[in-house]
Protein backbone atom coordinates (compact mmCIF):
# COMPACT_ATOMS: atom_id res chain seq x y z
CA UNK A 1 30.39 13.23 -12.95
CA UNK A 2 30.43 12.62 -16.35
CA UNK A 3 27.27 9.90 -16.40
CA UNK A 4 25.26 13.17 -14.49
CA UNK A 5 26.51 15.35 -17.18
CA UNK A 6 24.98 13.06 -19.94
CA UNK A 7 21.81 12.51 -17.83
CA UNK A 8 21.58 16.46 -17.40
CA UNK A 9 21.82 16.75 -21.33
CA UNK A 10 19.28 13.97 -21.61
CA UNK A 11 16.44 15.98 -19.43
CA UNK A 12 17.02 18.68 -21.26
CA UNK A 13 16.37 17.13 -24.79
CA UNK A 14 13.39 15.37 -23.45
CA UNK A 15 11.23 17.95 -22.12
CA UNK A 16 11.81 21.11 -24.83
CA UNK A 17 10.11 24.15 -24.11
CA UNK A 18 7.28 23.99 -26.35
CA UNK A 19 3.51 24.93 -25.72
CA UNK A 20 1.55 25.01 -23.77
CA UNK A 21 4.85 27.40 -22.66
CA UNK A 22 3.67 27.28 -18.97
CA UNK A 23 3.93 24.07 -18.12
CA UNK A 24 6.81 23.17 -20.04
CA UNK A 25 8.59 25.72 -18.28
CA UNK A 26 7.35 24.58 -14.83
CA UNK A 27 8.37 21.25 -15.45
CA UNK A 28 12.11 22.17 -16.72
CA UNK A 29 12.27 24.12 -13.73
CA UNK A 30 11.90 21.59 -11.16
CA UNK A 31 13.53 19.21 -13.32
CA UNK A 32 17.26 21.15 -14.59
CA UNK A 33 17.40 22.58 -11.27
CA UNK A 34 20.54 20.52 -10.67
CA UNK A 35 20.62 17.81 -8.17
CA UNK A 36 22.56 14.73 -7.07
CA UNK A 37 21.29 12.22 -9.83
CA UNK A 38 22.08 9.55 -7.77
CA UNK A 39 18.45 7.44 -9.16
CA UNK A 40 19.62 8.28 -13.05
CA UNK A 41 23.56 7.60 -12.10
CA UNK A 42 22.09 4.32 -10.01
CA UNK A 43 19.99 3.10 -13.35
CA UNK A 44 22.94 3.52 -15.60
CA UNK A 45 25.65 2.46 -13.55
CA UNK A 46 23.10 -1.24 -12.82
CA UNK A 47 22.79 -1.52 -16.64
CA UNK A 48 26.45 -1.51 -17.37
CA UNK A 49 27.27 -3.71 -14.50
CA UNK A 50 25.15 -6.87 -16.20
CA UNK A 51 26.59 -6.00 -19.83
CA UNK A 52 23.82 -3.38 -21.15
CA UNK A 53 24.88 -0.25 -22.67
CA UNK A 54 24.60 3.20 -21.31
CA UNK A 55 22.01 4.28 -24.26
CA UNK A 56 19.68 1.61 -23.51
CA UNK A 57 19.19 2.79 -19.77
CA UNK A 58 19.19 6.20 -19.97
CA UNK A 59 15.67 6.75 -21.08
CA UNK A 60 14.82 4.49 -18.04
CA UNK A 61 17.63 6.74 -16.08
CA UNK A 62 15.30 9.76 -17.53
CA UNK A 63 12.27 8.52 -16.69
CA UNK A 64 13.44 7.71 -12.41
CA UNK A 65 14.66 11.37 -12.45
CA UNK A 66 11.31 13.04 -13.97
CA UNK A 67 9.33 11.03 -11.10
CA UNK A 68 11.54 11.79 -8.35
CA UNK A 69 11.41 15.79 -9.72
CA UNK A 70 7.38 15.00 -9.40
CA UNK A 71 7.79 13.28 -6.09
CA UNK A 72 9.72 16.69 -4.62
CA UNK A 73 7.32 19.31 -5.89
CA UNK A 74 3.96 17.78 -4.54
CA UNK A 75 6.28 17.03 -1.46
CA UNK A 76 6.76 20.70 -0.99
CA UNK A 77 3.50 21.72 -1.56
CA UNK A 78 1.22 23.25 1.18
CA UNK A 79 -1.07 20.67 1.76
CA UNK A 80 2.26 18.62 2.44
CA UNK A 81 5.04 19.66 3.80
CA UNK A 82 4.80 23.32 2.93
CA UNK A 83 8.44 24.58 1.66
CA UNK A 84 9.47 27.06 -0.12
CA UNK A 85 13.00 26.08 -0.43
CA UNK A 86 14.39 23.10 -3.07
CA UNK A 87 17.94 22.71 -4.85
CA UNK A 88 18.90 26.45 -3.35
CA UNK A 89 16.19 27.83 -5.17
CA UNK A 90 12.41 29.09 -4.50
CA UNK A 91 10.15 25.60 -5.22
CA UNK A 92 7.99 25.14 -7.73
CA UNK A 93 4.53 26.09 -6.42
CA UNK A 94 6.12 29.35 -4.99
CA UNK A 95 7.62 30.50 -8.52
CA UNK A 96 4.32 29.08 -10.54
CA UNK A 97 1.46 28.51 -8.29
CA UNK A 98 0.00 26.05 -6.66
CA UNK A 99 -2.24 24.80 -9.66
CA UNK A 100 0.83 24.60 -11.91
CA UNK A 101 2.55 23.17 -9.48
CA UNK A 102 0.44 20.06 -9.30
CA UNK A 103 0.08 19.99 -13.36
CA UNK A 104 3.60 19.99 -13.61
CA UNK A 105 4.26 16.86 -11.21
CA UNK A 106 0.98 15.26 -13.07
CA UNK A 107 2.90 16.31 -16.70
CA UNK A 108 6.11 14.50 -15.71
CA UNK A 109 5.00 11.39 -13.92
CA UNK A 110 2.87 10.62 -17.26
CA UNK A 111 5.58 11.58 -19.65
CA UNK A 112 8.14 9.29 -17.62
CA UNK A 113 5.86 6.03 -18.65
CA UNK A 114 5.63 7.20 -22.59
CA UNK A 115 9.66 8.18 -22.52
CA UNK A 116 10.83 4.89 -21.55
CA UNK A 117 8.13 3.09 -23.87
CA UNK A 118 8.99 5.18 -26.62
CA UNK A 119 12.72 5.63 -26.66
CA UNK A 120 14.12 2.67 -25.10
CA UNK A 121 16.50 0.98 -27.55
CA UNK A 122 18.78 -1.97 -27.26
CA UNK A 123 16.37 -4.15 -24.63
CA UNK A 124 13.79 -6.62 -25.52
CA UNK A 125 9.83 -5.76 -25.55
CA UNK A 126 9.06 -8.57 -22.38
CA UNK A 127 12.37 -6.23 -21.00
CA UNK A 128 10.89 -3.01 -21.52
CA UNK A 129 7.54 -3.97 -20.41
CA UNK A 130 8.78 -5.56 -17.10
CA UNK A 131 10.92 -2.59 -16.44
CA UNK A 132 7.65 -0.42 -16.60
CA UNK A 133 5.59 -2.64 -14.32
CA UNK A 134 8.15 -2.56 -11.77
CA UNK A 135 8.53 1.63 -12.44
CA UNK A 136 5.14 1.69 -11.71
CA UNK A 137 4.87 -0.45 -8.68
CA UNK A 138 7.96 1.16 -7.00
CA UNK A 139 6.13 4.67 -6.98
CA UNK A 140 1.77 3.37 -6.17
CA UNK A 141 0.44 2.48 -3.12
CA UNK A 142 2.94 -0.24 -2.02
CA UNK A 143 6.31 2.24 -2.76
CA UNK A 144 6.62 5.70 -2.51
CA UNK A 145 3.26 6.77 -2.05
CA UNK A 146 2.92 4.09 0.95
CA UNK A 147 5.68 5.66 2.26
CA UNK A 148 4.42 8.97 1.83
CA UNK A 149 1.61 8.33 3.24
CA UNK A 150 2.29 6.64 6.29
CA UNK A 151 4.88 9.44 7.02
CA UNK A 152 2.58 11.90 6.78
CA UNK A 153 0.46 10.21 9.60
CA UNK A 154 3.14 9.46 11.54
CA UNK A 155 3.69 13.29 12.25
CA UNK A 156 3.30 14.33 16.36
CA UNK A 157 2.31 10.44 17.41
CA UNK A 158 4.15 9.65 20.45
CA UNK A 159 4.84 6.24 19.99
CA UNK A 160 6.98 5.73 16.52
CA UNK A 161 8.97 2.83 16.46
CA UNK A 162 11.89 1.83 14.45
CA UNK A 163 10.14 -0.36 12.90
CA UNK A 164 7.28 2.01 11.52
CA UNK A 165 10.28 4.80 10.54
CA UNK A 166 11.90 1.93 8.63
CA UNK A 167 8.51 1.61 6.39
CA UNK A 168 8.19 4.85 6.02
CA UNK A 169 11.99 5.26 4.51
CA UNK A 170 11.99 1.58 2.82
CA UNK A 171 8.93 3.05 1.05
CA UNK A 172 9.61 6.90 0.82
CA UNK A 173 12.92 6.56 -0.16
CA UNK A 174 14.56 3.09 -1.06
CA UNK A 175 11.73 2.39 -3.10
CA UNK A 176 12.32 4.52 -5.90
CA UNK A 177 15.97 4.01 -5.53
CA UNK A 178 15.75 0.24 -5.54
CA UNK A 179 13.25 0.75 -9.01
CA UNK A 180 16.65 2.85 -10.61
CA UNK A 181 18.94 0.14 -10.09
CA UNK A 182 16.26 -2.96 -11.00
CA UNK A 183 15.68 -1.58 -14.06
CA UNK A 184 18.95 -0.72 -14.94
CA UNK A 185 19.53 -3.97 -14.23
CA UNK A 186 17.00 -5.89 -15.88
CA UNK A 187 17.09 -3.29 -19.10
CA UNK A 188 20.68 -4.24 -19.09
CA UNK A 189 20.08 -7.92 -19.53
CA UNK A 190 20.81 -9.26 -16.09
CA UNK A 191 20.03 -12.60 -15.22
CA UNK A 192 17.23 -13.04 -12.45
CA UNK A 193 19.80 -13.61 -9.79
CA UNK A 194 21.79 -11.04 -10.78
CA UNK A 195 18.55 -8.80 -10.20
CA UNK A 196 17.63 -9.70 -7.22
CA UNK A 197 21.18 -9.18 -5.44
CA UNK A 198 20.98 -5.89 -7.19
CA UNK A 199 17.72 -5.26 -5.46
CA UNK A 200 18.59 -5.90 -2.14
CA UNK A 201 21.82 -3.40 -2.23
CA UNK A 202 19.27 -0.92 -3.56
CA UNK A 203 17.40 -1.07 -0.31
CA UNK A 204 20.54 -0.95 1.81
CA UNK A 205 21.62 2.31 0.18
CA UNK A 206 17.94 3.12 -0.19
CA UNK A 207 17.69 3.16 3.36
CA UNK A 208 21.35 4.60 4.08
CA UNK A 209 20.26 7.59 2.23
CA UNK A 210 17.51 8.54 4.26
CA UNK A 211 19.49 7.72 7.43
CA UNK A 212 22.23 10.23 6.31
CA UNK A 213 19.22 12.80 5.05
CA UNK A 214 18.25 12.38 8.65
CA UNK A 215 21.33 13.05 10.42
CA UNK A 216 22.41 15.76 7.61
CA UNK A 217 18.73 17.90 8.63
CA UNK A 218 19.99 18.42 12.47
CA UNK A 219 23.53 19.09 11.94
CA UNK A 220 23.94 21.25 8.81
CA UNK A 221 22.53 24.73 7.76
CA UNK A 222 19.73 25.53 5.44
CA UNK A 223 22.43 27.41 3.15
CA UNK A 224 24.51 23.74 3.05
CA UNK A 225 21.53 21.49 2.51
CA UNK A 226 20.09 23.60 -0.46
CA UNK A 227 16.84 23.24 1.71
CA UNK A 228 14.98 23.73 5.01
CA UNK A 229 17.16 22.68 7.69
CA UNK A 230 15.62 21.52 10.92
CA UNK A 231 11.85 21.09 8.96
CA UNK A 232 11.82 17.69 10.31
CA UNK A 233 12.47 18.88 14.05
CA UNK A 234 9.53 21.51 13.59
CA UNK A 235 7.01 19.55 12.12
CA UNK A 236 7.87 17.02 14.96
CA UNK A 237 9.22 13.97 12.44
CA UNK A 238 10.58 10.96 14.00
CA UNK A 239 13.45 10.50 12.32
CA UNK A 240 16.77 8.17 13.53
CA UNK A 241 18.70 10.79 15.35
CA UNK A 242 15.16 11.33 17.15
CA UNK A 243 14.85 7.62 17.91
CA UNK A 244 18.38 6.44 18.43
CA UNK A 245 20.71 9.76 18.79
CA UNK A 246 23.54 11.13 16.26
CA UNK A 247 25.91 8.45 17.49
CA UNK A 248 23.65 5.20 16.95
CA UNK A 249 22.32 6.81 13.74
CA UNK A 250 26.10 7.28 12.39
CA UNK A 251 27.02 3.46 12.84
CA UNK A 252 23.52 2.41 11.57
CA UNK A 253 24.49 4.49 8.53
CA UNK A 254 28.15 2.34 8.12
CA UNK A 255 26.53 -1.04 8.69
CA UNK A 256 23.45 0.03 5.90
CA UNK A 257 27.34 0.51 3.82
CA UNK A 258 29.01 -2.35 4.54
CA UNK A 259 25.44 -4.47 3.61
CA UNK A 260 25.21 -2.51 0.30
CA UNK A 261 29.00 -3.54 -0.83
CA UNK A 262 28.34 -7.14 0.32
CA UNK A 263 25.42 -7.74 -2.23
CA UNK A 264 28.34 -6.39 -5.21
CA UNK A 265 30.62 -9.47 -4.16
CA UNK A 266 30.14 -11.52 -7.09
CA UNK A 267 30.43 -9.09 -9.60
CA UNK A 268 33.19 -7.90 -11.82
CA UNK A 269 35.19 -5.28 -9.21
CA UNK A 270 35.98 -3.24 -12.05
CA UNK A 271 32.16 -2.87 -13.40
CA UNK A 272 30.94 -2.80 -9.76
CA UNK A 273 33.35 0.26 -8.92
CA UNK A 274 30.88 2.75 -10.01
CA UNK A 275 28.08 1.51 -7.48
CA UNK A 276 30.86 1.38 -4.68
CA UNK A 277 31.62 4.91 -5.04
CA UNK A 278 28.05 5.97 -5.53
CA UNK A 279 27.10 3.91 -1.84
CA UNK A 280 29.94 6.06 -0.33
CA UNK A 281 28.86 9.14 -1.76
CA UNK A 282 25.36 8.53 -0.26
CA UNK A 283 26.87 7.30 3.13
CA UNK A 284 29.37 10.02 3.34
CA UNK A 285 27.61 13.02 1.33
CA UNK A 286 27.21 16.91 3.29
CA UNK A 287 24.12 17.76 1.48
């Protein structure tokens, strides 16, 4: 709670209301509208695993948050998936407009790159600079918007495997998830093993989280979720409940757990503690 808290205080110093007042304000809207923080939490909590410092990730920890805050308002536009529901409150399109809303996603994905550029301290240039290219490559054509994309054309097709739902999520979701904890980790000074097991517990609880989103959207209310319950149901998703039932999905969801923990083996159990309890926060979240 505490590492949200100082993320939360960190949005709000880095995107000040100033003009033009519009799209500041649509911006800081989306963005302080509360939230898990798990990406931020993820980046920081990486970074202090490998020795780095909570300072030098948190611009980086910034950064993940302003992109994800982009990735939910053009998801809830109309020419997407149409909501009008995000966080408990009205989304941004529906309070601004569509035009803002789309500025305001625009605004924040480009100030993400120039945050972490200019106000990363305590890492090495070739650090910073590597942290960036993966950043970017986690979120193009081959991450989220892969992801995005293929979801989108997955919607009322028949035949949707597990194997297609599991690019969709691996891109959608764990993709942004597994950027926050690489570049925690390689901001923090990890070695390139120490990366890479990093990476691979990011996609287990990349992929646990949508698997839990999944099973969360068919069992809990709109006024619990904070969002449109059910959306996936009526826009005829496949989703793992759809594919394997509440049951299957539920031990998928503890194996995607157990995977996660097993990549923080070698690790200092006392460093490593934070990332434990944020995997069983995702696996065993209500909302």
């Amino acid at each position: 709670l505490s590492k949200a808290s100082a993320v939360n205080k960190a949005l709000d110093d880095s995107v000040s209301l100033r003009e033009p007042k519009k799209i500041h304000e649509a911006m800081r809207y989306s963005l302080l509208a509360g939230g898990k923080r798990v990406r931020p939490v993820l980046c920081v909590a990486a970074c202090e695993l490998v020795g780095g410092h909570e300072a030098t990730a948190m611009p980086a920890a910034c950064a993940l948050e302003m992109i994800h805050t982009m990735s939910l308002i053009h998801d809830d536009l109309p020419c997407m998936d149409n909501d009008d529901l995000r966080r408990g409150k009205p989304t941004n399109h529906t309070v601004f407009g569509e035009d803002v809303a789309v500025l305001a996603g625009d605004a924040l994905l480009a100030f993400a790159f120039e945050h972490i550029a200019a106000s990363t301290r305590g890492a090495s240039a070739p650090r910073i600079l590597r942290a960036i290219g993966e950043l970017a490559r986690s979120i193009g054509s081959e991450g989220l918007v892969a992801g995005q994309v293929v979801d989108i054309n997955s919607e009322g097709l028949a035949d949707v495997g597990l194997e297609r739902l599991e690019f969709i999520h691996v891109h959608k979701t764990a993709a942004l998830l597994e950027g926050a904890v690489v570049l925690g980790a390689i901001l923090g000074g990890g070695t390139d093993d120490e990366v890479e097991k990093l990476r691979k517990f990011a996609r287990y609880i990349g992929l646990l989280f949508q698997v839990v989103d999944d099973i969360l959207d068919v069992t809990k209310s709109s006024q619990e979720l904070g969002k449109t319950a059910g959306k996936d149901l009526v826009a005829d998703k496949v989703t793992y409940p759809k594919l394997l039932g509440i049951e299957k999905s539920k031990e998928f969801a503890a194996k995607l757990n157990k995977d996660a923990q097993d990549q923080l083996a070698g690790f200092d159990p006392v460093k490593a503690a934070p990332l434990i309890a944020l995997a069983n926060y995702i696996a065993y979240r209500q909302n």
